[in-house]
C-alpha atoms as a PDB file:
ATOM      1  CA  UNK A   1      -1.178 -70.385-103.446  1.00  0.00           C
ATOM      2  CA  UNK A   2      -0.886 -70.634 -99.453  1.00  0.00           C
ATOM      3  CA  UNK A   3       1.961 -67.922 -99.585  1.00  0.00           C
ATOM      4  CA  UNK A   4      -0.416 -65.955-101.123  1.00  0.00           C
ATOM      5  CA  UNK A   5      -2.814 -65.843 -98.636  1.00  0.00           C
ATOM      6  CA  UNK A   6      -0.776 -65.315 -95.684  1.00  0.00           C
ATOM      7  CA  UNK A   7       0.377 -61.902 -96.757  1.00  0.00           C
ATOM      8  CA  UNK A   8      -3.037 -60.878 -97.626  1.00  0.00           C
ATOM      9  CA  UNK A   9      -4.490 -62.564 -94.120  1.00  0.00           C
ATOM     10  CA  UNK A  10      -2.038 -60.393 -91.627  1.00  0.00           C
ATOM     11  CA  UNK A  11      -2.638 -57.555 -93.681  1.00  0.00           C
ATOM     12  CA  UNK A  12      -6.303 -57.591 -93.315  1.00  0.00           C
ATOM     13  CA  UNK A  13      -6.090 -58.493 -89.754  1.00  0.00           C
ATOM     14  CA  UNK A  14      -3.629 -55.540 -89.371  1.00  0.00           C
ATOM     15  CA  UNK A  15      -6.197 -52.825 -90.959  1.00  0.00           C
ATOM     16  CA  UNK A  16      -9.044 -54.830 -88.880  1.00  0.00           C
ATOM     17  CA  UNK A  17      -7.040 -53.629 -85.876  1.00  0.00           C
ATOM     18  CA  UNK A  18      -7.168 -49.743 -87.207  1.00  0.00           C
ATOM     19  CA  UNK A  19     -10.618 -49.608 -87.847  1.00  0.00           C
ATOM     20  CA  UNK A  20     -11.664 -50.899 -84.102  1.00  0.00           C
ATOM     21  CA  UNK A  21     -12.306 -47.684 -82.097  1.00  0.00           C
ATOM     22  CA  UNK A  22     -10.465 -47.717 -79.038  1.00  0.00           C
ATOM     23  CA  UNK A  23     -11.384 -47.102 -75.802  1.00  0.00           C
ATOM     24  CA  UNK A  24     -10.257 -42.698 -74.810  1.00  0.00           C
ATOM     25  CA  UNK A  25      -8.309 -42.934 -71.777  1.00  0.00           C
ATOM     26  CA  UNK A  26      -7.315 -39.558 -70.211  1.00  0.00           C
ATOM     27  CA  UNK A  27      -3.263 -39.210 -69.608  1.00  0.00           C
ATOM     28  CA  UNK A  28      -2.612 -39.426 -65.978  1.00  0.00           C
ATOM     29  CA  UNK A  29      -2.024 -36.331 -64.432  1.00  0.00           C
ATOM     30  CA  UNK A  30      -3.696 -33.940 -66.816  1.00  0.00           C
ATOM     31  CA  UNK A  31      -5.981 -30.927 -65.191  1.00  0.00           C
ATOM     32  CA  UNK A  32      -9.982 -29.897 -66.035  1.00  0.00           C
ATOM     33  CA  UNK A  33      -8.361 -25.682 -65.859  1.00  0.00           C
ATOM     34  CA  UNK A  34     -12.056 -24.828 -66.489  1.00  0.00           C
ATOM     35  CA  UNK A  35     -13.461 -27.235 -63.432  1.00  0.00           C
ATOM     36  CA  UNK A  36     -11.050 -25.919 -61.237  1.00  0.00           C
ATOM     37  CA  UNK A  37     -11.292 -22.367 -62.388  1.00  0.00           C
ATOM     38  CA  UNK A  38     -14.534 -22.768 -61.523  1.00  0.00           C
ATOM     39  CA  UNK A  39     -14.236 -24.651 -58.150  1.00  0.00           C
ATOM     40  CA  UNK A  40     -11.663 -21.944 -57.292  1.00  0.00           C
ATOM     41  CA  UNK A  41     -14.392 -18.952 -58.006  1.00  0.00           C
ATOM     42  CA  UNK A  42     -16.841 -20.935 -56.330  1.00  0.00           C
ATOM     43  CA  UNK A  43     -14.481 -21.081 -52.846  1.00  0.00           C
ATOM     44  CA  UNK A  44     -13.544 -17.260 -52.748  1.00  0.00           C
ATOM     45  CA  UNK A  45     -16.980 -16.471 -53.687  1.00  0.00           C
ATOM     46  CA  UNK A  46     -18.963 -16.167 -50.575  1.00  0.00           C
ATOM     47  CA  UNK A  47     -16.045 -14.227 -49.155  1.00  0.00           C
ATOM     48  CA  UNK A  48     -16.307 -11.023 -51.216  1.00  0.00           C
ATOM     49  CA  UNK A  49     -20.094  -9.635 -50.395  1.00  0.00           C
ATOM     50  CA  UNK A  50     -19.928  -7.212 -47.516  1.00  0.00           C
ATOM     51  CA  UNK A  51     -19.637  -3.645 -46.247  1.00  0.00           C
ATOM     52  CA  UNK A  52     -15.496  -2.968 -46.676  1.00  0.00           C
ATOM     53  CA  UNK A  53     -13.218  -0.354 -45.536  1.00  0.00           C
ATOM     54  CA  UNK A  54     -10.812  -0.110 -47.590  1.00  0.00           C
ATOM     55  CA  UNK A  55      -8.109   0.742 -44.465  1.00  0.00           C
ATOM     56  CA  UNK A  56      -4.797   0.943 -46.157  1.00  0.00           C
ATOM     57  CA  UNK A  57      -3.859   1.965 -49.696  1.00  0.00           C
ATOM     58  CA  UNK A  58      -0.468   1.702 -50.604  1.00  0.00           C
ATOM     59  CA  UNK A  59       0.707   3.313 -54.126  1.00  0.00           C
ATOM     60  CA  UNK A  60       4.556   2.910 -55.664  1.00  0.00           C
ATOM     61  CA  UNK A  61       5.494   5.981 -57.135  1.00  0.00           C
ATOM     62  CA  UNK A  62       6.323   5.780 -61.022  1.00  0.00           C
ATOM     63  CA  UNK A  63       8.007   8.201 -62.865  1.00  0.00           C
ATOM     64  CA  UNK A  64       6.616   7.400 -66.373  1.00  0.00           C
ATOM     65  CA  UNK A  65       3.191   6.811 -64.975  1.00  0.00           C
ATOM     66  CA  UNK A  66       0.629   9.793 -65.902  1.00  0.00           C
ATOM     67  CA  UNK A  67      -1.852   9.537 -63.880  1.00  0.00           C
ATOM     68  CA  UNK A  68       0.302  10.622 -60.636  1.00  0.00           C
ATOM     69  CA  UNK A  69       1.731  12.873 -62.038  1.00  0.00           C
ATOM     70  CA  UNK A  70      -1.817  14.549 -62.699  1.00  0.00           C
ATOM     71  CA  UNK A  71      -1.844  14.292 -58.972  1.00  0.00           C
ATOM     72  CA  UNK A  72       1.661  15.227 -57.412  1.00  0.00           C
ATOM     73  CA  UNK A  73       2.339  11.950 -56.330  1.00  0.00           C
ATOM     74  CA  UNK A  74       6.335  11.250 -56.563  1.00  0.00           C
ATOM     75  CA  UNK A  75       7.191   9.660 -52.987  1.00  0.00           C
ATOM     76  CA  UNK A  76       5.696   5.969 -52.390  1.00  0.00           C
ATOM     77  CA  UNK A  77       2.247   6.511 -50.280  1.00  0.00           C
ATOM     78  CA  UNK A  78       0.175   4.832 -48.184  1.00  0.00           C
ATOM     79  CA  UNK A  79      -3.577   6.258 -47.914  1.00  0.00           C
ATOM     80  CA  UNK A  80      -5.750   4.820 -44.423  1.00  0.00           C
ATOM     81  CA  UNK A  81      -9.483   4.651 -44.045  1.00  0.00           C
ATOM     82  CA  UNK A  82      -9.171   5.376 -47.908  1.00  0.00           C
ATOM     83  CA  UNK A  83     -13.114   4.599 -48.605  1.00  0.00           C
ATOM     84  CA  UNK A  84     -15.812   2.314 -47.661  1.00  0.00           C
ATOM     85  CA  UNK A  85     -16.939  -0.387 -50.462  1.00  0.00           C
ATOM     86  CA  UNK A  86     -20.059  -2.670 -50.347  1.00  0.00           C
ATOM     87  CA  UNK A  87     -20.628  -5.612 -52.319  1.00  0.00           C
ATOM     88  CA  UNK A  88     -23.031  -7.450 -53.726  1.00  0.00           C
ATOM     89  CA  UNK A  89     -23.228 -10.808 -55.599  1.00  0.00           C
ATOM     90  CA  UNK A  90     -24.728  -9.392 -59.195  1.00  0.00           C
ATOM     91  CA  UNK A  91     -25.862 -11.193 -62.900  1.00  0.00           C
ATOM     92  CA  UNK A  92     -23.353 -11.637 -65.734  1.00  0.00           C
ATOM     93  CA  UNK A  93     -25.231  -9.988 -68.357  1.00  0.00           C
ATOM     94  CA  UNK A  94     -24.007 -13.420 -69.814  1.00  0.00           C
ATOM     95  CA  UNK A  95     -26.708 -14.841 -71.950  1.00  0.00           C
ATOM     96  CA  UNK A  96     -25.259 -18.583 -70.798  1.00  0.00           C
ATOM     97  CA  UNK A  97     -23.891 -18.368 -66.779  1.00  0.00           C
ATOM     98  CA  UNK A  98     -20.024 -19.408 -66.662  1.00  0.00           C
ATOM     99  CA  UNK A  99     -19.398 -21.004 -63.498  1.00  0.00           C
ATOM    100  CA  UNK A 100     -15.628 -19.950 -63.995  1.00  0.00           C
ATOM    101  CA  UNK A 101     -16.575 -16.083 -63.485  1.00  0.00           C
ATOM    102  CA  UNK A 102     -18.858 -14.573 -60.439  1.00  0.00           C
ATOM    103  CA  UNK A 103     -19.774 -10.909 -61.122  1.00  0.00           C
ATOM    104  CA  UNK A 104     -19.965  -8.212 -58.131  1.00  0.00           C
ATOM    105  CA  UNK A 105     -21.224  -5.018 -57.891  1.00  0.00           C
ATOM    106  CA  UNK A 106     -21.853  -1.886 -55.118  1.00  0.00           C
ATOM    107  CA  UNK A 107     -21.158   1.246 -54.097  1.00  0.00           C
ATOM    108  CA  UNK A 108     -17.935   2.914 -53.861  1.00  0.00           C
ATOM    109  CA  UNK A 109     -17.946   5.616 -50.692  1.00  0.00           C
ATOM    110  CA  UNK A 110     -15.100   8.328 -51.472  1.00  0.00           C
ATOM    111  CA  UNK A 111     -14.707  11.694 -49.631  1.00  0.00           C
ATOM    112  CA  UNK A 112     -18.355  12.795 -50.153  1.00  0.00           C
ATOM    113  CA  UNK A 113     -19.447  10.540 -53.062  1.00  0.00           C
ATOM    114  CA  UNK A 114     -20.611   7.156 -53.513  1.00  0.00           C
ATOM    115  CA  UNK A 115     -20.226   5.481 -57.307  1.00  0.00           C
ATOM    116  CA  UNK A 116     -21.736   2.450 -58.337  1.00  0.00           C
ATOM    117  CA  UNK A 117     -19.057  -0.063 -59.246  1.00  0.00           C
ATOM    118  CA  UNK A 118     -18.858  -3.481 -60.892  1.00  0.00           C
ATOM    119  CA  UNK A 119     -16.379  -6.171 -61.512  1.00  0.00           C
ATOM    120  CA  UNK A 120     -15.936  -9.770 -62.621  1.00  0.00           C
ATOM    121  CA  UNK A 121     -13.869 -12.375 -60.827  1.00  0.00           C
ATOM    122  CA  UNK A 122     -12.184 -15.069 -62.822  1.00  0.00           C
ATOM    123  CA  UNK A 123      -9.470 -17.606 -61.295  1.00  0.00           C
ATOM    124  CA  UNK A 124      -5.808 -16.224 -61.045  1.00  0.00           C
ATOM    125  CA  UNK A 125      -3.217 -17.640 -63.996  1.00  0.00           C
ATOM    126  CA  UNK A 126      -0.776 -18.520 -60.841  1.00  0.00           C
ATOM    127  CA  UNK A 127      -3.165 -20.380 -58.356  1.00  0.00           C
ATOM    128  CA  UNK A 128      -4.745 -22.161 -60.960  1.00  0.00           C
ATOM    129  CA  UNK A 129      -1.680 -23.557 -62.466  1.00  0.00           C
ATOM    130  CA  UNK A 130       0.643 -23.949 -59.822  1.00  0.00           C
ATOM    131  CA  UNK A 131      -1.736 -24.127 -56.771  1.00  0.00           C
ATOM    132  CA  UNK A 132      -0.337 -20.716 -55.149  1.00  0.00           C
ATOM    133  CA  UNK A 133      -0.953 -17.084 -54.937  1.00  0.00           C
ATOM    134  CA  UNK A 134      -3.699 -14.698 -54.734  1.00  0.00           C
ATOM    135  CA  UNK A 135      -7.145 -17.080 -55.997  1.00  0.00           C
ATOM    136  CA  UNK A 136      -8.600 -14.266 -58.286  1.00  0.00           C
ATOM    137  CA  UNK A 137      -8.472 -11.521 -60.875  1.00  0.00           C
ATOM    138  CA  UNK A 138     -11.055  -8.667 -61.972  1.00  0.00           C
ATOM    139  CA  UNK A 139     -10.747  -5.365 -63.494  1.00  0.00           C
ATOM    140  CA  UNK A 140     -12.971  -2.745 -61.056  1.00  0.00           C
ATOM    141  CA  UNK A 141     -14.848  -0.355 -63.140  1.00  0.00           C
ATOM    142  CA  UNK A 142     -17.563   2.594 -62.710  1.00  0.00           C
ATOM    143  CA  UNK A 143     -20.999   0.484 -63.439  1.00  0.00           C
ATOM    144  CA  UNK A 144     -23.011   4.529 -64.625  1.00  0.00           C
ATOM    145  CA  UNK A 145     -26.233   3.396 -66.665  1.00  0.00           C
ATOM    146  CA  UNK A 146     -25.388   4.172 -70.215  1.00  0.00           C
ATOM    147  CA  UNK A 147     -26.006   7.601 -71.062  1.00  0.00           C
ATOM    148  CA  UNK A 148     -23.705  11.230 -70.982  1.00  0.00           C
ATOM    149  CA  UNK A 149     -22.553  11.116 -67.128  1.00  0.00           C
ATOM    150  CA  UNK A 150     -20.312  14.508 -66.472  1.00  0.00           C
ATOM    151  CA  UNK A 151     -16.770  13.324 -64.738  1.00  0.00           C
ATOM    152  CA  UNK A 152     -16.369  14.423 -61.300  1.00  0.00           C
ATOM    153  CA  UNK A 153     -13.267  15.352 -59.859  1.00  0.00           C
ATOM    154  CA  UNK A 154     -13.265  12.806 -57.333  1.00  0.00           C
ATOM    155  CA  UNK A 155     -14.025  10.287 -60.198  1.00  0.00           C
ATOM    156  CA  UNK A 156     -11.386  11.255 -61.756  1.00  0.00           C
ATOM    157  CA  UNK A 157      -8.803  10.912 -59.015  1.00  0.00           C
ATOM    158  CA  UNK A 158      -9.361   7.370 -58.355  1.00  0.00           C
ATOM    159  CA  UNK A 159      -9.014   7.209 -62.255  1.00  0.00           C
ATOM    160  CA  UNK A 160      -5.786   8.761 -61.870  1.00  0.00           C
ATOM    161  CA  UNK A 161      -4.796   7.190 -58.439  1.00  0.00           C
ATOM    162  CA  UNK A 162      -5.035   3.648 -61.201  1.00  0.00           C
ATOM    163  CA  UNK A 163      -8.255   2.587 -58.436  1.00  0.00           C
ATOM    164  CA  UNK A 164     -10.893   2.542 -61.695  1.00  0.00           C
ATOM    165  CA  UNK A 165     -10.370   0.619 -64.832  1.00  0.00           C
ATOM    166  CA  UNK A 166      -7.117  -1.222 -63.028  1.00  0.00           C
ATOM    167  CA  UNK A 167      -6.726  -5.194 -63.327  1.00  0.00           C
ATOM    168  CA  UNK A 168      -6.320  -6.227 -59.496  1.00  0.00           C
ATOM    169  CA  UNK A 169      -5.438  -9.630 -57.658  1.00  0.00           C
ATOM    170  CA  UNK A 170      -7.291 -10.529 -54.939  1.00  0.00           C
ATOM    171  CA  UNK A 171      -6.896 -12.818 -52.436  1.00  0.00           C
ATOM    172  CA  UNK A 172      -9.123 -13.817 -49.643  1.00  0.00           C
ATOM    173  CA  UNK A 173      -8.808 -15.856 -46.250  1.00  0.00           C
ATOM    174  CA  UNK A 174     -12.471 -18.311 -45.846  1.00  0.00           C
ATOM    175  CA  UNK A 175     -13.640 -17.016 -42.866  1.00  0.00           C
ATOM    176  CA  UNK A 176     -11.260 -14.317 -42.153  1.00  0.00           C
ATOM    177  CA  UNK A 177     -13.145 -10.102 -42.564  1.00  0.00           C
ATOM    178  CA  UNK A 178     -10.114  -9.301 -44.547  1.00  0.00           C
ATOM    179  CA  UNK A 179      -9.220  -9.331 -47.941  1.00  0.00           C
ATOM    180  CA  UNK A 180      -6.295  -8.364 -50.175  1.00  0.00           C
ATOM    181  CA  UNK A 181      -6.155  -6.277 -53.906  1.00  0.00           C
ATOM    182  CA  UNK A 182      -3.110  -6.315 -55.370  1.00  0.00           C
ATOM    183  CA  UNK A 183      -2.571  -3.735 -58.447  1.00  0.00           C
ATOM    184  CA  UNK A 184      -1.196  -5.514 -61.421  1.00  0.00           C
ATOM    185  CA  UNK A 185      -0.107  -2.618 -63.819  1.00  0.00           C
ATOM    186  CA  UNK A 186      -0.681   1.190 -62.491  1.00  0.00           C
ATOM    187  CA  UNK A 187       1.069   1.929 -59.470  1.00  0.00           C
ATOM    188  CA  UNK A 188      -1.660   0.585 -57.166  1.00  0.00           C
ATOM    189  CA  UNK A 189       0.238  -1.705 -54.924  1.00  0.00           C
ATOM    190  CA  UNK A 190      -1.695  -3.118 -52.532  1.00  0.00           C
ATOM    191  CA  UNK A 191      -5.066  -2.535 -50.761  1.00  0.00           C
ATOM    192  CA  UNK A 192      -6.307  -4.150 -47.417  1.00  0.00           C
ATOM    193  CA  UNK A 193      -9.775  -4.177 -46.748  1.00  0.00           C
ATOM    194  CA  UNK A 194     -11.457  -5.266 -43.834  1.00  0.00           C
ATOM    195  CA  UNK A 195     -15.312  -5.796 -42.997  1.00  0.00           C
END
């Protein structure tokens, strides 16, 4: 009868030891991506509000791309004192605030225009995996109030130049009155703006 039991004893104590929650420890080594997307936008934050000049703008011609042909770009090209920007810290439109975003908006001085622009910033894939690289990315778009709004030519240049609706690095030096866009998809290389 003892022989019995024993079997039956370590296999309750066995299922005894499955049923005991166990304590969650966190594997060594393993990241919070949204606390440090979040600490990331939080650094290059105070950094972007200002007046800018947007001093040098330097395009890569493309052969397939569309939009320069629409303006007779075919020779690499480097624009200076291209336009002025300022910038403004501005709400989400998020109904809950996302520490991992931070939303700007301003005005956009080109030629003799000025368009109100927008854009959110969200921590770059490369610095927040592997520590390096430009801190953020945004797309910059026209911020009209909803409604018919006629195109303007100028509009439509920096449309066409890939300046509006283009996704852009950027990349900012604390307490330096420069910053850096980098164009990720439209010929839009590189733009250096100073305050």
């Amino acid at each position: 009868m003892k022989s019995l039991y024993l079997p039956l004893l370590a296999t309750v104590a066995l299922f005894a030891q499955c049923a005991k929650p166990s304590p969650e420890v966190a594997p060594k080594g393993r990241v919070d991506y949204d606390q440090k997307s979040a600490d990331i936008v939080r650094a290059l934050s105070p950094s972007v509000p200002g007046m800018w000049q947007l001093r040098r703008v330097y395009v890569k011609a493309q052969s397939s791309n569309t939009g320069q042909k629409e303006l007779g770009l075919v020779h690499d090209t480097v624009f200076q004192d291209f336009a002025t920007l300022s910038l403004q810290p501005a709400l989400s439109g998020r109904s809950v605030p996302d520490p991992r975003y931070a939303t700007f908006a301003g005005l956009l001085h080109f030629r003799t225009k000025t368009y109100p622009v927008r854009f959110e910033v969200t921590a770059s894939p490369d610095r927040l995996i592997n520590d390096r690289g430009p801190q953020g990315t945004f797309v910059l778009a026209y911020d009209f109030p909803v409604g018919t709004h006629p195109t303007e030519p100028e509009e439509q240049y920096l449309n066409y130049l890939g300046f509006i609706n283009e996704n852009f690095s950027l990349e900012v030096v604390s307490g330096q009155p420069a910053m850096t866009w980098r164009g990720l998809s439209r010929g839009l290389d590189r733009i250096e703006l100073v305050k």
